[in-house]
PDB file of N, CA and C in Angstrom:
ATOM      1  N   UNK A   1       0.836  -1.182   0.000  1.00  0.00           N
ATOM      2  CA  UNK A   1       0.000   0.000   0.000  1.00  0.00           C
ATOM      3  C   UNK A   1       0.877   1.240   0.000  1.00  0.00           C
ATOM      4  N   UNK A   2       0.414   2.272  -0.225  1.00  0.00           N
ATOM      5  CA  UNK A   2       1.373   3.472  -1.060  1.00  0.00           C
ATOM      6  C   UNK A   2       0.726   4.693  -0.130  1.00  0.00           C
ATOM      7  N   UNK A   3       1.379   5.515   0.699  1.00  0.00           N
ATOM      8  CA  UNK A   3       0.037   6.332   1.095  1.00  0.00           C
ATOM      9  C   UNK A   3       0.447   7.771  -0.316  1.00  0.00           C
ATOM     10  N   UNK A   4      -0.326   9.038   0.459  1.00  0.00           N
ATOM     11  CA  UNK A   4      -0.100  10.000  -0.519  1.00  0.00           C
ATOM     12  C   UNK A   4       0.535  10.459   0.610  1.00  0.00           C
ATOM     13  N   UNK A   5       1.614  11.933   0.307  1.00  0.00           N
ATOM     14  CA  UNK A   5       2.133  12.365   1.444  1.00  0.00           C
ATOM     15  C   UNK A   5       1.607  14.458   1.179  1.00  0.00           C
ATOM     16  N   UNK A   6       1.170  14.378   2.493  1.00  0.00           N
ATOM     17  CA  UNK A   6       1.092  15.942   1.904  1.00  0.00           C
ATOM     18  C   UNK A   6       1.231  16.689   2.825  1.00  0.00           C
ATOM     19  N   UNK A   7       1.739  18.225   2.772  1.00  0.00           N
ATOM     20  CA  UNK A   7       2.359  18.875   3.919  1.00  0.00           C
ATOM     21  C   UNK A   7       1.147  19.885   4.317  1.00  0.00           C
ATOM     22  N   UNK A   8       0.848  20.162   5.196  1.00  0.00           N
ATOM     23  CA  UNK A   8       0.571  21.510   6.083  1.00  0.00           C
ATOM     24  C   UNK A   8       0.991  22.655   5.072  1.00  0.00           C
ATOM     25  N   UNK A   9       0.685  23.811   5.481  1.00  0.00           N
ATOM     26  CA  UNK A   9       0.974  24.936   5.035  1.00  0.00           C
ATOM     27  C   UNK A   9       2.315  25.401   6.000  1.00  0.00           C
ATOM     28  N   UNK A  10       2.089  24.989   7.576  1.00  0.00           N
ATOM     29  CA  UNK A  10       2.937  24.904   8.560  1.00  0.00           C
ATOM     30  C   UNK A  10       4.034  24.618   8.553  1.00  0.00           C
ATOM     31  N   UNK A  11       3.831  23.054   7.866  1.00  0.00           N
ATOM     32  CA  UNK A  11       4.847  22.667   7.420  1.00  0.00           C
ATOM     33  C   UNK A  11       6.023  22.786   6.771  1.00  0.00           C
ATOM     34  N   UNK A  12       5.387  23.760   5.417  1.00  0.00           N
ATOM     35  CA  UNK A  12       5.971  23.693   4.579  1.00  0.00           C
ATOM     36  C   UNK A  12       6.682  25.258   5.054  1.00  0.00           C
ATOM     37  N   UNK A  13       6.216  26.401   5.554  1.00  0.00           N
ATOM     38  CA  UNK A  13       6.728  27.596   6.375  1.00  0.00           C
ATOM     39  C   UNK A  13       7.729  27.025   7.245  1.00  0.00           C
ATOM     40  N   UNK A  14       7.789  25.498   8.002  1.00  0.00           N
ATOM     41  CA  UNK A  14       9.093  24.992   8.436  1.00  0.00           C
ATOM     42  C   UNK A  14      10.210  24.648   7.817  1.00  0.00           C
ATOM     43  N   UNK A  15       9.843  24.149   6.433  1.00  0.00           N
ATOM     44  CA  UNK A  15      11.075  23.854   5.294  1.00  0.00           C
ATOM     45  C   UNK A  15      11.919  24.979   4.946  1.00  0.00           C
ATOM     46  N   UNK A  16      10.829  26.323   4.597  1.00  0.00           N
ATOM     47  CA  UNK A  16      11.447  27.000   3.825  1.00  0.00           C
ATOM     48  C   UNK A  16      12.512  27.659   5.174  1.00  0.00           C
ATOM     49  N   UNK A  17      11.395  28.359   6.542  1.00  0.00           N
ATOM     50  CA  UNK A  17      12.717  28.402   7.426  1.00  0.00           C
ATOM     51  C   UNK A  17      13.897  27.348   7.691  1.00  0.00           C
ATOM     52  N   UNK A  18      13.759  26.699   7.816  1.00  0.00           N
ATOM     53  CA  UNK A  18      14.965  25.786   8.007  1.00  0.00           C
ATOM     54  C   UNK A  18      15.910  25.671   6.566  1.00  0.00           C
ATOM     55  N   UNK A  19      15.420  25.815   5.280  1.00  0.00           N
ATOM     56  CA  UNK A  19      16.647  26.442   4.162  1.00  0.00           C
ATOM     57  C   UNK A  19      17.421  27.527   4.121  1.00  0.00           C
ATOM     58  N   UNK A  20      16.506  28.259   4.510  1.00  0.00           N
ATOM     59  CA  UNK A  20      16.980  29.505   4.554  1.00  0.00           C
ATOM     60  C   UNK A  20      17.662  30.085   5.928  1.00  0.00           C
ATOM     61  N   UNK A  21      17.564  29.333   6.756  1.00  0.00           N
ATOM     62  CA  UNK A  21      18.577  29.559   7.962  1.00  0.00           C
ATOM     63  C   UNK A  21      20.192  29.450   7.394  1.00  0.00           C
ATOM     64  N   UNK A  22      19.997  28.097   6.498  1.00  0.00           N
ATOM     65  CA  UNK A  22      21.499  27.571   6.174  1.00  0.00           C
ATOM     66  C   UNK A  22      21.294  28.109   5.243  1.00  0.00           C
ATOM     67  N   UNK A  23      21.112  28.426   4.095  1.00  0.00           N
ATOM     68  CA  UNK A  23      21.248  29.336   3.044  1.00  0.00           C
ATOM     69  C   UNK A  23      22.380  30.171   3.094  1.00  0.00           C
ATOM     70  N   UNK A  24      21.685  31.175   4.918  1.00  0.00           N
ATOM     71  CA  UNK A  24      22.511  31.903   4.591  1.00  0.00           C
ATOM     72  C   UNK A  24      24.365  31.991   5.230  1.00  0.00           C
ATOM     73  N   UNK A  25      24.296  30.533   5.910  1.00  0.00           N
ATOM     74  CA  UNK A  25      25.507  30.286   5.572  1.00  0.00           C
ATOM     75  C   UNK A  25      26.775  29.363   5.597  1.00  0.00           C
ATOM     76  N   UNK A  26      25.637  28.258   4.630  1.00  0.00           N
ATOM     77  CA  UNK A  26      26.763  27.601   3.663  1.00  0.00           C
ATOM     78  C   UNK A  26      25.755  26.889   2.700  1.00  0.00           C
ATOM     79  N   UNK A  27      25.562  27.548   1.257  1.00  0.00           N
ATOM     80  CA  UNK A  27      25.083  26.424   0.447  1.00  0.00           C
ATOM     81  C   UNK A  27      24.632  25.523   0.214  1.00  0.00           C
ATOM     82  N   UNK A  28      25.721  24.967  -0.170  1.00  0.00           N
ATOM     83  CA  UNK A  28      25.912  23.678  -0.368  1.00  0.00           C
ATOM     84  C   UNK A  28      24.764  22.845   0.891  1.00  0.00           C
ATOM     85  N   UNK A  29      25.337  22.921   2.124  1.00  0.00           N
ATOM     86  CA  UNK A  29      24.785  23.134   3.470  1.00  0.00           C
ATOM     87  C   UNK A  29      23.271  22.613   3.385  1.00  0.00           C
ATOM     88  N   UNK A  30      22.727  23.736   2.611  1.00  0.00           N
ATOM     89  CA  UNK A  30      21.301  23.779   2.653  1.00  0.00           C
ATOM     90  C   UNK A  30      20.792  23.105   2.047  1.00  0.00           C
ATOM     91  N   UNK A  31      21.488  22.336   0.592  1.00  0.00           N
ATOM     92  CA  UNK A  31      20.957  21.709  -0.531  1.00  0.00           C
ATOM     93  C   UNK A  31      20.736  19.879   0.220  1.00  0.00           C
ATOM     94  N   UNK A  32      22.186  20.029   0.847  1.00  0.00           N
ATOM     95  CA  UNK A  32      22.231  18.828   1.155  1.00  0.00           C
ATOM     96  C   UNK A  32      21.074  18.508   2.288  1.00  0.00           C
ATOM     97  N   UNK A  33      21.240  19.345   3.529  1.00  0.00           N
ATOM     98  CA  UNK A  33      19.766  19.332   4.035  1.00  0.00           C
ATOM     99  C   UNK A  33      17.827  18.850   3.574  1.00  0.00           C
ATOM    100  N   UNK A  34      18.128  19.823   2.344  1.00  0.00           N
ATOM    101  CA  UNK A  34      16.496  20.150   2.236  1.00  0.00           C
ATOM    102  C   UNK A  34      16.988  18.381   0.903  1.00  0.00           C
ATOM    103  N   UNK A  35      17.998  18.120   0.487  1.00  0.00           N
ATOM    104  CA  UNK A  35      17.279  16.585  -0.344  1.00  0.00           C
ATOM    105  C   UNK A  35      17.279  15.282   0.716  1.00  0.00           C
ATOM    106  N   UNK A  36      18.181  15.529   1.798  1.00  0.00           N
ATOM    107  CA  UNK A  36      17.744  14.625   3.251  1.00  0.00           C
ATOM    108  C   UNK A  36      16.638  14.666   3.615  1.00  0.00           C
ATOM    109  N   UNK A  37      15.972  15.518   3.645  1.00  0.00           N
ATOM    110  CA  UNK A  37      14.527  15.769   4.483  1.00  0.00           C
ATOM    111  C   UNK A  37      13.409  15.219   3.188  1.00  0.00           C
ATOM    112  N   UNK A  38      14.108  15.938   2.274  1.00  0.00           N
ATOM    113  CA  UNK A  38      13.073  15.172   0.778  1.00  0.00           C
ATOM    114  C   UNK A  38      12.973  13.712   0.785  1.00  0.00           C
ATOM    115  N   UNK A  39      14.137  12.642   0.956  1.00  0.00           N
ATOM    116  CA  UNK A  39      14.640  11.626   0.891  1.00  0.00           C
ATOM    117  C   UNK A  39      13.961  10.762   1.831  1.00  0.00           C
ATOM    118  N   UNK A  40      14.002  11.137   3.079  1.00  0.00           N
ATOM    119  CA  UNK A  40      13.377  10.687   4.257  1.00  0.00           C
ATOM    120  C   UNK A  40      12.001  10.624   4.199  1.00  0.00           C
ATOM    121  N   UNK A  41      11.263  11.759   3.504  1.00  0.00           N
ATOM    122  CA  UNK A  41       9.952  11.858   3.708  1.00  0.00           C
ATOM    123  C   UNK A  41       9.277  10.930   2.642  1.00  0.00           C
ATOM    124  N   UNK A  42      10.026  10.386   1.869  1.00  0.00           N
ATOM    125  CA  UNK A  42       9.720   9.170   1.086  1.00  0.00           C
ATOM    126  C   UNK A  42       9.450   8.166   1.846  1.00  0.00           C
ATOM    127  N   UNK A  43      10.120   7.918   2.900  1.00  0.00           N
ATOM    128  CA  UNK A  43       9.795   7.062   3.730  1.00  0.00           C
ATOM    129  C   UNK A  43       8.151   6.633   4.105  1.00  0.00           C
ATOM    130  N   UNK A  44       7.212   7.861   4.007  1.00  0.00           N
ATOM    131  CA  UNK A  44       6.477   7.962   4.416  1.00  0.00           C
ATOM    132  C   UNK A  44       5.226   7.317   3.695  1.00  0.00           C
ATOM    133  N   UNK A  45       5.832   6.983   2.438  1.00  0.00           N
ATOM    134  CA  UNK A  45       4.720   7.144   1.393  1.00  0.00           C
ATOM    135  C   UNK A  45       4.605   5.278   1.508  1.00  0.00           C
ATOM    136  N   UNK A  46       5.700   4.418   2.179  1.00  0.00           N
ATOM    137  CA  UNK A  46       5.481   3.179   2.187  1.00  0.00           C
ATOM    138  C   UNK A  46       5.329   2.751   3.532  1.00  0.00           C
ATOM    139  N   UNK A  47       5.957   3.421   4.852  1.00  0.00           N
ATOM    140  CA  UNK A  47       5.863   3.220   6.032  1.00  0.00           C
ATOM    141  C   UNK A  47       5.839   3.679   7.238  1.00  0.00           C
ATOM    142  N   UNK A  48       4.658   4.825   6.945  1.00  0.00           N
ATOM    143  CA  UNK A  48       4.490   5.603   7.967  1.00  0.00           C
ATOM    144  C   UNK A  48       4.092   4.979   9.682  1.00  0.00           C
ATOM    145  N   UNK A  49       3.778   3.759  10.044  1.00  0.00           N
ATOM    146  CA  UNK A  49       3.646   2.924  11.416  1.00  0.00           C
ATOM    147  C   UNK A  49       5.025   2.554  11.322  1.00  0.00           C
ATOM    148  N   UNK A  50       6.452   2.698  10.631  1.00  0.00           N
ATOM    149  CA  UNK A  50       7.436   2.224  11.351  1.00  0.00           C
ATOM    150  C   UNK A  50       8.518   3.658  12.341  1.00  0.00           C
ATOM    151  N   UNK A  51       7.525   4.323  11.980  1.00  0.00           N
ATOM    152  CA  UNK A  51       8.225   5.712  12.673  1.00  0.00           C
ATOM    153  C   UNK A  51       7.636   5.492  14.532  1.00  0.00           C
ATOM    154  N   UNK A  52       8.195   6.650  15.102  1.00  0.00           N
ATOM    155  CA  UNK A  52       7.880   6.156  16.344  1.00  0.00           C
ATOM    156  C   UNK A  52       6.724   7.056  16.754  1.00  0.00           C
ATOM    157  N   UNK A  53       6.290   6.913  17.671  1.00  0.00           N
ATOM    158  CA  UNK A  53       5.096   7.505  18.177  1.00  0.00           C
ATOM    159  C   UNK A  53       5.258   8.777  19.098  1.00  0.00           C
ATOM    160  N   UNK A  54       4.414   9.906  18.567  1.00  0.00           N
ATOM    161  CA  UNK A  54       4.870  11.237  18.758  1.00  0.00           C
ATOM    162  C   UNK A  54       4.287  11.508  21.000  1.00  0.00           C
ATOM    163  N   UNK A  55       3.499  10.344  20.912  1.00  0.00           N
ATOM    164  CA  UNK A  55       3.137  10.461  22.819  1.00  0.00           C
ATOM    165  C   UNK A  55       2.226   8.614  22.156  1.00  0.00           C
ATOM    166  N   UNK A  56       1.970   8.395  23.698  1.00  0.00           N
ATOM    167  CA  UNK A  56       1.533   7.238  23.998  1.00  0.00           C
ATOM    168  C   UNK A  56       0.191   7.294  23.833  1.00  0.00           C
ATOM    169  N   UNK A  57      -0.220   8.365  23.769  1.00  0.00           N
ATOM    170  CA  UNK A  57      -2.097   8.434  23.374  1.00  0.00           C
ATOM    171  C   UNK A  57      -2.543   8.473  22.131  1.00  0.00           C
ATOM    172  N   UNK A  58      -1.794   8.963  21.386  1.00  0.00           N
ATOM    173  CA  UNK A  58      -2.028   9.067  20.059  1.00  0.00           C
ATOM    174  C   UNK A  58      -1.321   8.309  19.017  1.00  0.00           C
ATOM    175  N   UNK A  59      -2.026   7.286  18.484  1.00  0.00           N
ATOM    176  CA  UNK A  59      -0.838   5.896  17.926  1.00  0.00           C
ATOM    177  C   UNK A  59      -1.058   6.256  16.446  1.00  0.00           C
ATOM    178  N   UNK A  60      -1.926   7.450  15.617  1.00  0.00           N
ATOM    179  CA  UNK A  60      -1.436   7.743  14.392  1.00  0.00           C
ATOM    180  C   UNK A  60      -0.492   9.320  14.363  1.00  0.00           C
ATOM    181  N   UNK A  61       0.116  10.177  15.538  1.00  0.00           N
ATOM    182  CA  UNK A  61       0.467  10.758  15.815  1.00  0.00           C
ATOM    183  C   UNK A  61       1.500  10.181  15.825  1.00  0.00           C
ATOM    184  N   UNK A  62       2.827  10.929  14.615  1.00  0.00           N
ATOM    185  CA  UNK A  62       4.405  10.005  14.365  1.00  0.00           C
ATOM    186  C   UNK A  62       5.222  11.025  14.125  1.00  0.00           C
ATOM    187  N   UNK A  63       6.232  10.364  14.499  1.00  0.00           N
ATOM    188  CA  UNK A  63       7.788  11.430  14.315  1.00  0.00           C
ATOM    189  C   UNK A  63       8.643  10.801  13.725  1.00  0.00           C
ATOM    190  N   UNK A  64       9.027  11.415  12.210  1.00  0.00           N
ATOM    191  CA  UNK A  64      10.361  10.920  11.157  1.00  0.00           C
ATOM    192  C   UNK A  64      11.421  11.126  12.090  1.00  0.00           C
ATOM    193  N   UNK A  65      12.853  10.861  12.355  1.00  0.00           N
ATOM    194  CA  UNK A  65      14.188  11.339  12.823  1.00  0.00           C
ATOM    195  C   UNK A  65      15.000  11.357  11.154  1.00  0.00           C
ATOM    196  N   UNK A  66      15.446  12.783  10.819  1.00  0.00           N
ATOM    197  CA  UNK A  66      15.962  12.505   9.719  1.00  0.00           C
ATOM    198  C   UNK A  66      17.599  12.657  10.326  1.00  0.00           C
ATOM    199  N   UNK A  67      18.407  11.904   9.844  1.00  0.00           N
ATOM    200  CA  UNK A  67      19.877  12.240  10.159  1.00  0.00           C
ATOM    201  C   UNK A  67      20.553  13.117   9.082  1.00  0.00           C
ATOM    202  N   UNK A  68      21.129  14.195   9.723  1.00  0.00           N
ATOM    203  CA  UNK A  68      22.062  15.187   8.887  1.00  0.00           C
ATOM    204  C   UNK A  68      22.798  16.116  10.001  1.00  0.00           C
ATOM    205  N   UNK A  69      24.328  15.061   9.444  1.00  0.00           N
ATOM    206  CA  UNK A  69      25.491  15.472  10.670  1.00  0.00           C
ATOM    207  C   UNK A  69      25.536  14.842  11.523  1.00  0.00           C
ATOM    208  N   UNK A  70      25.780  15.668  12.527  1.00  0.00           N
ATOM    209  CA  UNK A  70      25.925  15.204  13.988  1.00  0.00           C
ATOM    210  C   UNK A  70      24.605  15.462  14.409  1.00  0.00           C
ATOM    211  N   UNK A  71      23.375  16.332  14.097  1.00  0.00           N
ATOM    212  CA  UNK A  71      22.279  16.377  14.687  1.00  0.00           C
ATOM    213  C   UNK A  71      21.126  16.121  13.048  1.00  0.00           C
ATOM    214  N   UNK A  72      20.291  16.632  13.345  1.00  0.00           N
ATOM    215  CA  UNK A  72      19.198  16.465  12.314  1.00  0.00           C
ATOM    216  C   UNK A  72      18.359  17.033  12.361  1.00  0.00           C
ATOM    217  N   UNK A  73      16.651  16.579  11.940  1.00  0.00           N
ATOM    218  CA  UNK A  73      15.659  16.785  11.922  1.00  0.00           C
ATOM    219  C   UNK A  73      14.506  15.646  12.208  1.00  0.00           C
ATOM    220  N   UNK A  74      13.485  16.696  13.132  1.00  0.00           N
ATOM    221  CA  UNK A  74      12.421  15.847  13.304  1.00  0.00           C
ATOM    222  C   UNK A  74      11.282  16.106  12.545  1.00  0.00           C
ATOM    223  N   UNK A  75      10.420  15.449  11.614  1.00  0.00           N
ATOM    224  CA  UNK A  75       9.093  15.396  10.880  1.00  0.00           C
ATOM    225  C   UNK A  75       8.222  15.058  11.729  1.00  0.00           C
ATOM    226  N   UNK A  76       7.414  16.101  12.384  1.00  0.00           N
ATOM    227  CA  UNK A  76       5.733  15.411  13.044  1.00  0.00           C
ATOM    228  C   UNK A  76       4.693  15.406  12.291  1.00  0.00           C
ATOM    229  N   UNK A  77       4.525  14.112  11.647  1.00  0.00           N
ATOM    230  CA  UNK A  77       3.077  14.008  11.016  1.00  0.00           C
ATOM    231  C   UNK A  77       1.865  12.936  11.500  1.00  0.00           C
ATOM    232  N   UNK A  78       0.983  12.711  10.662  1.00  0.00           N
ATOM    233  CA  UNK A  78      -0.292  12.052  11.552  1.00  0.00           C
ATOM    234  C   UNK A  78      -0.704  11.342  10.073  1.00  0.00           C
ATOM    235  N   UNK A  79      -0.728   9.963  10.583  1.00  0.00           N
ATOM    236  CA  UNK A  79      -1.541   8.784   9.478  1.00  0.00           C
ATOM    237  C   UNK A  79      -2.791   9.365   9.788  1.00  0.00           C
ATOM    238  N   UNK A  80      -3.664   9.926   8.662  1.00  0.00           N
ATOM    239  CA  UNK A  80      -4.889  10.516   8.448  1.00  0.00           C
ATOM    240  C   UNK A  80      -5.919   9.434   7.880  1.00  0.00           C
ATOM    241  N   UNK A  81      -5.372   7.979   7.027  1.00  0.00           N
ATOM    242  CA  UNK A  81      -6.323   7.289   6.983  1.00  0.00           C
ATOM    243  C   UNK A  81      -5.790   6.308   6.194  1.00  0.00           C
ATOM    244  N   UNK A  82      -6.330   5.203   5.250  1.00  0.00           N
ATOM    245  CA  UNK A  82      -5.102   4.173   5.081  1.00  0.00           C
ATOM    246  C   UNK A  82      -4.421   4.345   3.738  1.00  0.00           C
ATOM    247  N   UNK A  83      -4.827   5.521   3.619  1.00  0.00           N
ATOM    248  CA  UNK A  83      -4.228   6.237   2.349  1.00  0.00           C
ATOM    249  C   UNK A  83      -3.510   7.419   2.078  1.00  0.00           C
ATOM    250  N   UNK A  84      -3.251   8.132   3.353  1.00  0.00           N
ATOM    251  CA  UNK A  84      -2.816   9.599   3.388  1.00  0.00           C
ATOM    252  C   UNK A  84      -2.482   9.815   4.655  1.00  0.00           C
ATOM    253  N   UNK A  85      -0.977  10.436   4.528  1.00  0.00           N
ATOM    254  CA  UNK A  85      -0.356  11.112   5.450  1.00  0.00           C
ATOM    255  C   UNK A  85      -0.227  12.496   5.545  1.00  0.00           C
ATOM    256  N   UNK A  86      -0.206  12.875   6.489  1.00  0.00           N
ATOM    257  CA  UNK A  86      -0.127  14.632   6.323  1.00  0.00           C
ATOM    258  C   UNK A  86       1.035  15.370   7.364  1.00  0.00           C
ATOM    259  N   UNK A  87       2.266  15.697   7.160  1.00  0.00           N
ATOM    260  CA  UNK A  87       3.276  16.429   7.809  1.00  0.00           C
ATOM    261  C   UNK A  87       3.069  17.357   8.075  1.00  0.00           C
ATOM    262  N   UNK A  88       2.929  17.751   9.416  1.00  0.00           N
ATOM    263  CA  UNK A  88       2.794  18.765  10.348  1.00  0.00           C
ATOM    264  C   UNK A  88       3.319  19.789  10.699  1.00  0.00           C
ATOM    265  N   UNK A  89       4.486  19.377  11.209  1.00  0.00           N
ATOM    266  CA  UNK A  89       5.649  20.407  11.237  1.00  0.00           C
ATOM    267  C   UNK A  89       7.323  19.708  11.319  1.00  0.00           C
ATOM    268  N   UNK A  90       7.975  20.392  10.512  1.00  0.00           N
ATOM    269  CA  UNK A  90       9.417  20.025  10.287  1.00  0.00           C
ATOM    270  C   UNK A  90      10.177  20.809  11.279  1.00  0.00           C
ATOM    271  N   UNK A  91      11.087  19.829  12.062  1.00  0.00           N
ATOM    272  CA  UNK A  91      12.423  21.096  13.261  1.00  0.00           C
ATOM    273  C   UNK A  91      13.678  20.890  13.223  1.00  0.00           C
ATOM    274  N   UNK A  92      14.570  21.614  13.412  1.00  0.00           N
ATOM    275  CA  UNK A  92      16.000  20.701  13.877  1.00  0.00           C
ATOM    276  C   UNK A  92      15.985  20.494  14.908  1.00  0.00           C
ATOM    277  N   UNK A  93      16.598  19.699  15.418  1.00  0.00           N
ATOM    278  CA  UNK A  93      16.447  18.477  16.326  1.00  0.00           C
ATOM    279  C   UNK A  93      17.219  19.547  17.793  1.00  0.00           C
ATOM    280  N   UNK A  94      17.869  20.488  17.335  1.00  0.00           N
ATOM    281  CA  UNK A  94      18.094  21.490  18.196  1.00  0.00           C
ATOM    282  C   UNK A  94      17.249  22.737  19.006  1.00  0.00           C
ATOM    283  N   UNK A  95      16.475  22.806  17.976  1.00  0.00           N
ATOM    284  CA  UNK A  95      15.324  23.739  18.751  1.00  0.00           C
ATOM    285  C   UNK A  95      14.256  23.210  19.766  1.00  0.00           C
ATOM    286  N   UNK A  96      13.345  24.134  20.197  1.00  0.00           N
ATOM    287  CA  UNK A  96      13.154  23.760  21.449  1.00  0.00           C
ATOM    288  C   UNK A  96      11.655  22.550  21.479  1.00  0.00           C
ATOM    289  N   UNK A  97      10.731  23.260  20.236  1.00  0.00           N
ATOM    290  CA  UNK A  97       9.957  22.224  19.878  1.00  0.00           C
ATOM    291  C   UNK A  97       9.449  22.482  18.805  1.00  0.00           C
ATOM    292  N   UNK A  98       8.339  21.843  18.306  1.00  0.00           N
ATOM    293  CA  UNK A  98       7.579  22.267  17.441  1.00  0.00           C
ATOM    294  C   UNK A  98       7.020  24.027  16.849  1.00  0.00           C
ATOM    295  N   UNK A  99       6.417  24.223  16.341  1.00  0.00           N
ATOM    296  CA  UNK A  99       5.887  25.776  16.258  1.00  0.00           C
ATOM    297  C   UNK A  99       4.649  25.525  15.837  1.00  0.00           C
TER     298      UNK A  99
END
């Protein structure tokens, strides 16, 4: 089964901040970033229940860990039904939480 993957508006206001943080300074930096996070979120489209669970109450409530570097990024999205996922909000794994 294949889901569809689709972002928030939120979401996607998290991508572009998080490019444009590194944008502005190092390139390269940023490219490699934003096709990790692209790369990863593929993940989603075949196995969104192997991600882990964003709290214990909510079991379609999930968090990607993308690795880049020594730290990364976290994807919070929600299995919406057995066909569609929807990404919530994108962070580095450094900030404090979600937005």
């Amino acid at each position: 089964m294949t889901y569809r993957v689709r972002y928030t508006r939120a979401a996607r206001d998290d991508l572009y901040r998080l490019y444009a943080f590194l944008l502005e300074r190092d390139v390269r930096a940023a490219r490699r970033a934003r096709n990790a996070i692209v790369k990863a979120s593929r993940l989603l489209e075949d196995f969104p229940f192997s991600c882990r669970k964003a709290g214990p109450d909510t079991p379609f409530l999930r968090e990607l860990l993308i690795s880049f570097g020594a730290t990364g990024y976290v994807m919070l999205f929600e299995i919406d039904d057995a066909s569609t996922v929807t990404i919530l909000a994108v962070r580095h794994q450094r900030e404090d939480d979600y937005r």
